[in-house]
PDB file of N, CA and C in Angstrom:
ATOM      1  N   UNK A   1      36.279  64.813  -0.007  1.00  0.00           N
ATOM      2  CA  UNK A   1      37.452  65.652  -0.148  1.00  0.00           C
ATOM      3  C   UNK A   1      37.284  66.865   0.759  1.00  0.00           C
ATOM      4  N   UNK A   2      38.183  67.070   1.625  1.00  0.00           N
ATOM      5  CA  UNK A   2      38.575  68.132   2.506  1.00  0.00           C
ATOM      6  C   UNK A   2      38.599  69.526   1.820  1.00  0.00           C
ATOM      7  N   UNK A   3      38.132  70.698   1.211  1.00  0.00           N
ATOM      8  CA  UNK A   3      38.528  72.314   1.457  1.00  0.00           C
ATOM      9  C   UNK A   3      37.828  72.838   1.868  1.00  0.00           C
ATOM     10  N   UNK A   4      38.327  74.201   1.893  1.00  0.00           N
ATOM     11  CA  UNK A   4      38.288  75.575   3.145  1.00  0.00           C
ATOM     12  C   UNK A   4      38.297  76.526   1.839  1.00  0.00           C
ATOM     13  N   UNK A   5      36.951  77.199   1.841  1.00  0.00           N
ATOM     14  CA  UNK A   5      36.825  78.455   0.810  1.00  0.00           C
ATOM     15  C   UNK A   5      37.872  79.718   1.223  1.00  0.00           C
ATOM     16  N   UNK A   6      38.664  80.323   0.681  1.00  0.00           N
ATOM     17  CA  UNK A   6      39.220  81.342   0.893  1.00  0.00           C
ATOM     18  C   UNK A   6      38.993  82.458   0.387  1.00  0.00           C
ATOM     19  N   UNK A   7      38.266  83.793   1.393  1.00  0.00           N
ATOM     20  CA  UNK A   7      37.732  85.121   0.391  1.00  0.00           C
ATOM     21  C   UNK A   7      36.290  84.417   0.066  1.00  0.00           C
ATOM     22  N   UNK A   8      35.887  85.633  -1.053  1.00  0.00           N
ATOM     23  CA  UNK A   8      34.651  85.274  -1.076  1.00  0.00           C
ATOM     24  C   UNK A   8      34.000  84.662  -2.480  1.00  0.00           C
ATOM     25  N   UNK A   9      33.255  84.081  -2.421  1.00  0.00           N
ATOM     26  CA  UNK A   9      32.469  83.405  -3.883  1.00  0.00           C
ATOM     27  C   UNK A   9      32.268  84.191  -4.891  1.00  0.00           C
ATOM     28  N   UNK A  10      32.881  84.173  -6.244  1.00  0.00           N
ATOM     29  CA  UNK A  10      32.293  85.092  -7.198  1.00  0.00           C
ATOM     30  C   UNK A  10      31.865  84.523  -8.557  1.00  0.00           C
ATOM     31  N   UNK A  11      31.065  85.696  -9.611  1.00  0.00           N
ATOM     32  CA  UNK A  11      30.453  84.568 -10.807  1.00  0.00           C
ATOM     33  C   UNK A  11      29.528  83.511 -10.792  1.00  0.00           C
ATOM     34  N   UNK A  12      28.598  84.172  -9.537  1.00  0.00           N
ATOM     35  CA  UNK A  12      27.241  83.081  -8.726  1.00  0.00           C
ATOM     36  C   UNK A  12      26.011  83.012 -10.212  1.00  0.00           C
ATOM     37  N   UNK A  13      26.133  82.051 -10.417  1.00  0.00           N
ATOM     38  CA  UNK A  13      24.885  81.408 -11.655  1.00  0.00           C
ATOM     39  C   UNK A  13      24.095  80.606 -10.660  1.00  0.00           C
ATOM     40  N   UNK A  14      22.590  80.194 -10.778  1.00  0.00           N
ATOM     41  CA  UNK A  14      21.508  79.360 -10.408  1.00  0.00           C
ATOM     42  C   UNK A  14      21.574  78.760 -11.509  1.00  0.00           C
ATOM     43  N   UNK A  15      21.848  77.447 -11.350  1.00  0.00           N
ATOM     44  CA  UNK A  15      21.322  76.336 -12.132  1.00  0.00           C
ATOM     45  C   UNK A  15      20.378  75.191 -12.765  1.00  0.00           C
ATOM     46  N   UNK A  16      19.908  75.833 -11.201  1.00  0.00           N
ATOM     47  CA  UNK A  16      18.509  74.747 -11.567  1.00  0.00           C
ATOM     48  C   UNK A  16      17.776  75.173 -10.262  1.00  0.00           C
ATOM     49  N   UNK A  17      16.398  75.609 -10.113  1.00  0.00           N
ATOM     50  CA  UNK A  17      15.162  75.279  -9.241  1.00  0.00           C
ATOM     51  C   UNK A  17      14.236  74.864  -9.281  1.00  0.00           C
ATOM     52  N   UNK A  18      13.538  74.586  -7.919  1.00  0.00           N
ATOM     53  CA  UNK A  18      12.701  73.634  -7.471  1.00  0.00           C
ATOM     54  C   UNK A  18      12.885  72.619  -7.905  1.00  0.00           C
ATOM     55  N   UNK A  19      11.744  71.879  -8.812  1.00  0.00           N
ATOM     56  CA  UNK A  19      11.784  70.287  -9.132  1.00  0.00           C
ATOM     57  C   UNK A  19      12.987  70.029 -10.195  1.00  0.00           C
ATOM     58  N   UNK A  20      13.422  71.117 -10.564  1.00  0.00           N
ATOM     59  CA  UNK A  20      14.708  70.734 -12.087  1.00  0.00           C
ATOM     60  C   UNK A  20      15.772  70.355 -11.083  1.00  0.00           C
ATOM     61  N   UNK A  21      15.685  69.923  -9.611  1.00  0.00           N
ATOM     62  CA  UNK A  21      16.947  69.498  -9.135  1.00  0.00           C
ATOM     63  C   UNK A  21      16.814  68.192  -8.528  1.00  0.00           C
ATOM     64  N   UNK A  22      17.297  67.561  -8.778  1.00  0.00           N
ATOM     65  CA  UNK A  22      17.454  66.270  -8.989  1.00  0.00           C
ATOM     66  C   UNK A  22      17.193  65.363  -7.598  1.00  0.00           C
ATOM     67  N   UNK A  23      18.089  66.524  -6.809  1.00  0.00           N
ATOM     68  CA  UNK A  23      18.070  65.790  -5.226  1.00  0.00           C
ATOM     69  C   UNK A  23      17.164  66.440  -4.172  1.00  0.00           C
ATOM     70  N   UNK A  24      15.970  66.965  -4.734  1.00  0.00           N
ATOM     71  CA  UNK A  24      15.181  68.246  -3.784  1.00  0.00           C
ATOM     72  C   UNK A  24      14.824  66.751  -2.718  1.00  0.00           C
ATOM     73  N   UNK A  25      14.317  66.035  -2.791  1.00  0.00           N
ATOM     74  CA  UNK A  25      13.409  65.242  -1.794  1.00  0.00           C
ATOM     75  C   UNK A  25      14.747  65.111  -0.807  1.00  0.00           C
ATOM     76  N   UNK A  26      15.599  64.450  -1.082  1.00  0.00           N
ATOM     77  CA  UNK A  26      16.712  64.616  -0.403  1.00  0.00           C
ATOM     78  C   UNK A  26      16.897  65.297   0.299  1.00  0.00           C
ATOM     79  N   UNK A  27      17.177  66.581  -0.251  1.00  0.00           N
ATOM     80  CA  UNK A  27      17.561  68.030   0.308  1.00  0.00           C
ATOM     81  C   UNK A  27      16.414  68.514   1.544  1.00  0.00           C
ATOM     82  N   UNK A  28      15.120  68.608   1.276  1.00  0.00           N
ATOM     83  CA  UNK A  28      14.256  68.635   2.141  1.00  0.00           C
ATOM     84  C   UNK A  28      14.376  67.142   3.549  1.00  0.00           C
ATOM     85  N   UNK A  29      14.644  66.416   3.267  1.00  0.00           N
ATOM     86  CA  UNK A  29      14.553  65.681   4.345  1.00  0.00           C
ATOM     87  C   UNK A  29      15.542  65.632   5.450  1.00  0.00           C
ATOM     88  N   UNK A  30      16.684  66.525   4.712  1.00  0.00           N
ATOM     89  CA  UNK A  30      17.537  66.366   5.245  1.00  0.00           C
ATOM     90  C   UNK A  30      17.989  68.026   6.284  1.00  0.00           C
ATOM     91  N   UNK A  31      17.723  69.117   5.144  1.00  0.00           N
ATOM     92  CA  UNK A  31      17.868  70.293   5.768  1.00  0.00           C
ATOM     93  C   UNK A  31      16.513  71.310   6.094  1.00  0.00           C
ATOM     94  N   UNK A  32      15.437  70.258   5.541  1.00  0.00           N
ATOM     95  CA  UNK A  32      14.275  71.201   5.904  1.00  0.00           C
ATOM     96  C   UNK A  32      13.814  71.680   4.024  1.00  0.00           C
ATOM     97  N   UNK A  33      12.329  71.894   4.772  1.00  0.00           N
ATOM     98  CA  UNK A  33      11.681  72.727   3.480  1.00  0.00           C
ATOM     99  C   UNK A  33      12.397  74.177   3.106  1.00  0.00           C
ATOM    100  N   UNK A  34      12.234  74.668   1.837  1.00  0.00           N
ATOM    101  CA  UNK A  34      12.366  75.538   1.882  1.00  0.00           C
ATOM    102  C   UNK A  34      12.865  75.780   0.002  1.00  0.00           C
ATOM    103  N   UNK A  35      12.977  76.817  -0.451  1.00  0.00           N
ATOM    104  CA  UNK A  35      12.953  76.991  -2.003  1.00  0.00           C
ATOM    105  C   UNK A  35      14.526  77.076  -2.394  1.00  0.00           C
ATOM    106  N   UNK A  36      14.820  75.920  -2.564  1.00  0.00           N
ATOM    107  CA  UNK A  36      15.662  75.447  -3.382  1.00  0.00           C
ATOM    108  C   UNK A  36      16.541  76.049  -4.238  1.00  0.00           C
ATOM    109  N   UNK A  37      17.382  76.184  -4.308  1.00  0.00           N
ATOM    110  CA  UNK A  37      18.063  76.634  -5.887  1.00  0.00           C
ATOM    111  C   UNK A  37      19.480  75.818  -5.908  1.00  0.00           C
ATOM    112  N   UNK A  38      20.228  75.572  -7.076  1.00  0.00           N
ATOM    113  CA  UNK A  38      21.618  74.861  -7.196  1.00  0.00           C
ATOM    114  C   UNK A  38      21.953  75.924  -8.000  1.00  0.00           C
ATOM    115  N   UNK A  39      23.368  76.331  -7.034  1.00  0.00           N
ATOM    116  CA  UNK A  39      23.889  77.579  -7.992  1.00  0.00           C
ATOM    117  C   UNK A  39      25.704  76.812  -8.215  1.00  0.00           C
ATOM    118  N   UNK A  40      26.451  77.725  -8.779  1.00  0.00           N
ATOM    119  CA  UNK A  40      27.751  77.424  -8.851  1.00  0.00           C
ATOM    120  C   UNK A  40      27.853  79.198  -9.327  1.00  0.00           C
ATOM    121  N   UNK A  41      29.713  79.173  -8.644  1.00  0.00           N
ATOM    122  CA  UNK A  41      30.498  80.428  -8.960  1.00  0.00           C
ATOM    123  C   UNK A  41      32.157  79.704  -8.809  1.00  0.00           C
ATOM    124  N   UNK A  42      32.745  80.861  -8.749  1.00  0.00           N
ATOM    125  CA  UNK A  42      34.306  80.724  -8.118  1.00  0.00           C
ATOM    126  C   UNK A  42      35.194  80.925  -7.234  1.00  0.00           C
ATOM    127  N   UNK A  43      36.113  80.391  -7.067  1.00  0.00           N
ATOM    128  CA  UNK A  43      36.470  80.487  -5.582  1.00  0.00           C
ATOM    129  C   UNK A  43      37.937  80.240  -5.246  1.00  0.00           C
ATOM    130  N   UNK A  44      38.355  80.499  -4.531  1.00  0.00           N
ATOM    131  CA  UNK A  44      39.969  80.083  -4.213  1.00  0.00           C
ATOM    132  C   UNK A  44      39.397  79.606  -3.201  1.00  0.00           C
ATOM    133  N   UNK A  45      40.105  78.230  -2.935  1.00  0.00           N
ATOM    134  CA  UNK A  45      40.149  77.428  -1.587  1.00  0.00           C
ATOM    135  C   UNK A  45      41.235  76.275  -1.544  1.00  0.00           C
ATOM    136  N   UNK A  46      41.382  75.850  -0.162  1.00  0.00           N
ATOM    137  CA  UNK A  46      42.356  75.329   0.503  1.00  0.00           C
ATOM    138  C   UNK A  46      42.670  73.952   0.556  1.00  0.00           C
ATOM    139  N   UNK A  47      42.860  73.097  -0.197  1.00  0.00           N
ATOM    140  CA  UNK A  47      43.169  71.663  -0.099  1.00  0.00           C
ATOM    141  C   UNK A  47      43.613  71.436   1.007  1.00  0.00           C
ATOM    142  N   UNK A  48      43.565  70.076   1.552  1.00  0.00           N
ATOM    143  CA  UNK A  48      43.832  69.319   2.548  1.00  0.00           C
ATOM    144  C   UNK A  48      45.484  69.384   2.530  1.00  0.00           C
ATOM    145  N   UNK A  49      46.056  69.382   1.759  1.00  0.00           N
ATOM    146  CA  UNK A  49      47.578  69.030   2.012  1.00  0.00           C
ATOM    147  C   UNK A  49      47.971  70.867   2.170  1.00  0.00           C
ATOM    148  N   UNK A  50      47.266  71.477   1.594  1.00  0.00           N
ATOM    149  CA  UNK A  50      47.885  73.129   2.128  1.00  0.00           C
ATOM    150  C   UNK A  50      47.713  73.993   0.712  1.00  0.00           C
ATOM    151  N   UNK A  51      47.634  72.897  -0.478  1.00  0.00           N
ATOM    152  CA  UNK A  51      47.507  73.532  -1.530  1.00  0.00           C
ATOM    153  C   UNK A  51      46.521  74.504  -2.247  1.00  0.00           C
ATOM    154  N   UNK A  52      46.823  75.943  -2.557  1.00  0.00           N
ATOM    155  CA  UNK A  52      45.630  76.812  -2.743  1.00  0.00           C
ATOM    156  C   UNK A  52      45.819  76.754  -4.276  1.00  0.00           C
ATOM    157  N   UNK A  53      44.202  77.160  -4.817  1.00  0.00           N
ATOM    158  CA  UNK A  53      43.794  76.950  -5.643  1.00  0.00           C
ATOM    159  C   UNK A  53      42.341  77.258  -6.625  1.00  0.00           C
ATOM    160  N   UNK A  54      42.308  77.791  -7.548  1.00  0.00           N
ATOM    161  CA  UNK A  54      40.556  78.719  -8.314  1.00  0.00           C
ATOM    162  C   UNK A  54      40.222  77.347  -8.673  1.00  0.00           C
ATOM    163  N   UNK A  55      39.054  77.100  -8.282  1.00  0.00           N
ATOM    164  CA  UNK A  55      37.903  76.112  -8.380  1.00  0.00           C
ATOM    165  C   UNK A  55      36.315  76.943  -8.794  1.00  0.00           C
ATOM    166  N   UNK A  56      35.961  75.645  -9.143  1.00  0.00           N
ATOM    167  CA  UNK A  56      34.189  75.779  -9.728  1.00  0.00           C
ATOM    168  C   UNK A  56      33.350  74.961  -8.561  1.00  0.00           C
ATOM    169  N   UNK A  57      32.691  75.967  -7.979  1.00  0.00           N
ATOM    170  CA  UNK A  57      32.579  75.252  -7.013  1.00  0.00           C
ATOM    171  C   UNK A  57      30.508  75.164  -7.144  1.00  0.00           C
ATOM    172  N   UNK A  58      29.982  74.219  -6.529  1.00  0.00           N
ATOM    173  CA  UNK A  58      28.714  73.768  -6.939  1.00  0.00           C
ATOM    174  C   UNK A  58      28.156  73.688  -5.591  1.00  0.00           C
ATOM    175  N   UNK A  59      26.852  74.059  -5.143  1.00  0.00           N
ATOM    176  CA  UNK A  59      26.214  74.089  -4.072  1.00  0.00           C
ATOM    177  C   UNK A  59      24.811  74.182  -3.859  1.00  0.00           C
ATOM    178  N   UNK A  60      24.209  73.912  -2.600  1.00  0.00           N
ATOM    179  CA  UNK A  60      22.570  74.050  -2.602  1.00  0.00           C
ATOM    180  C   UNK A  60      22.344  75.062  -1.457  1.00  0.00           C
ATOM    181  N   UNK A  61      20.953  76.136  -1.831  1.00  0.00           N
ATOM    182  CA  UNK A  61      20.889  77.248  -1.258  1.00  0.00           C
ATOM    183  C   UNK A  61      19.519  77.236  -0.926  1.00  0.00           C
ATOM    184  N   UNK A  62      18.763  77.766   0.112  1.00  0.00           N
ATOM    185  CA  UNK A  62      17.497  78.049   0.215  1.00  0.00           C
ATOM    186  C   UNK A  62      17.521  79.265   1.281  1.00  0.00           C
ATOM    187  N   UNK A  63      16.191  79.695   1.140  1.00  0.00           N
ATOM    188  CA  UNK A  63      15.867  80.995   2.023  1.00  0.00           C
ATOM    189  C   UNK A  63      16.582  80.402   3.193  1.00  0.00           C
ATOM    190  N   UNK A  64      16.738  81.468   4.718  1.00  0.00           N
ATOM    191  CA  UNK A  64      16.261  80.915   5.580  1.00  0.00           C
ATOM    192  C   UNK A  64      17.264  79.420   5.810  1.00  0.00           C
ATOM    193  N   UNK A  65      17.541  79.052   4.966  1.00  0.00           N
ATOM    194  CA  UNK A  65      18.474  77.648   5.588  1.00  0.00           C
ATOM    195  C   UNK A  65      19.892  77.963   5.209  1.00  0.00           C
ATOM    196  N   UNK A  66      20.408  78.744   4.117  1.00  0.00           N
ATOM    197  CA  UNK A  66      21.682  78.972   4.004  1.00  0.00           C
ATOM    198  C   UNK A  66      22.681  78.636   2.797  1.00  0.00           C
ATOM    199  N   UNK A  67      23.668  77.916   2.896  1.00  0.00           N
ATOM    200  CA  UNK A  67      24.204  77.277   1.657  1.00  0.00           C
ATOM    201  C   UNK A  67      24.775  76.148   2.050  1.00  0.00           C
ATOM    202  N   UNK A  68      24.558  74.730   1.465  1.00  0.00           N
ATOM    203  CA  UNK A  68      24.834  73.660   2.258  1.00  0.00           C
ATOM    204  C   UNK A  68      25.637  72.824   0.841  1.00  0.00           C
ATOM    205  N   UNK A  69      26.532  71.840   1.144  1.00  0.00           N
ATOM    206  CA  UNK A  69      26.799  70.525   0.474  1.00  0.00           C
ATOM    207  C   UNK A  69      27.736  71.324  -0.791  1.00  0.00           C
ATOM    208  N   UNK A  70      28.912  71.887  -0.447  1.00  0.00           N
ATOM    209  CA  UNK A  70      29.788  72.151  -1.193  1.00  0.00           C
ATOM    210  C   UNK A  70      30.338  71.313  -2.273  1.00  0.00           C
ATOM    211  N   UNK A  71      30.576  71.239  -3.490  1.00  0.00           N
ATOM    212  CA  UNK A  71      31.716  70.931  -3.805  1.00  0.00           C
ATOM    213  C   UNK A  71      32.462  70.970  -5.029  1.00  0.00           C
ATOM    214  N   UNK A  72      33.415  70.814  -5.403  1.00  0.00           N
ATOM    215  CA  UNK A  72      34.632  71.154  -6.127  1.00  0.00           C
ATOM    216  C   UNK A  72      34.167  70.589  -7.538  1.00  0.00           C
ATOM    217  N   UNK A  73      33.808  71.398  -8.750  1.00  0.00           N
ATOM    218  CA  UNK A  73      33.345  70.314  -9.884  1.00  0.00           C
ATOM    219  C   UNK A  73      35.162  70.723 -11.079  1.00  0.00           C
ATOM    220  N   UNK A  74      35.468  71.853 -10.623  1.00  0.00           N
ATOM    221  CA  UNK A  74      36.794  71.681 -11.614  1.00  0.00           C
ATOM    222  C   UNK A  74      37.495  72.795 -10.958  1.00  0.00           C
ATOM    223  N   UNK A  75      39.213  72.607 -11.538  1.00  0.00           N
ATOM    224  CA  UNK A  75      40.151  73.606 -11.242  1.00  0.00           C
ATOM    225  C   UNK A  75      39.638  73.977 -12.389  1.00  0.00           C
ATOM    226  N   UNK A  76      40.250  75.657 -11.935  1.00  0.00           N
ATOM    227  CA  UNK A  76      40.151  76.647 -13.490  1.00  0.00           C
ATOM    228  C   UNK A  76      42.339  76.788 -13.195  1.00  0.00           C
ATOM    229  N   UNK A  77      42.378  76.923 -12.796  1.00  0.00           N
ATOM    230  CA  UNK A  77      44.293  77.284 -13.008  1.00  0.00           C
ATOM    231  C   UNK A  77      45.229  75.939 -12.876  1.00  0.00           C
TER     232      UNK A  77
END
């Protein structure tokens, strides 16, 4: 599924680090070592057809590498 975050992320929780995440081997092979965390917050962003919209949005973060593998786990509106 196609969106575009609009503004900025808020209501940032960590959900799980290091080994409590499910896909670390993954994650390392793919974006590099580095300390892990799965956070989620909120967000307005942009559907593919144009439609805006507050979402829960879920993601993986490490030092040094950034925030990678977005995505949409629920509308809140």
């Amino acid at each position: 599924m196609y969106f575009r975050i609009l503004g900025e992320i808020t209501d940032v929780e960590t959900i799980a680090t290091g080994s409590r995440i499910r896909e670390l081997a993954r994650l390392r092979r793919r974006h590099g070592r580095g300390r892990w965390r799965k956070r989620k917050g909120t967000a307005q962003v942009e559907l593919a057809g144009g439609v805006i919209r507050i979402a829960e949005l879920h993601w993986y973060e490490a030092a040094g590498i950034g925030q990678r593998e977005f995505k949409i786990k629920r509308y809140l509106d």
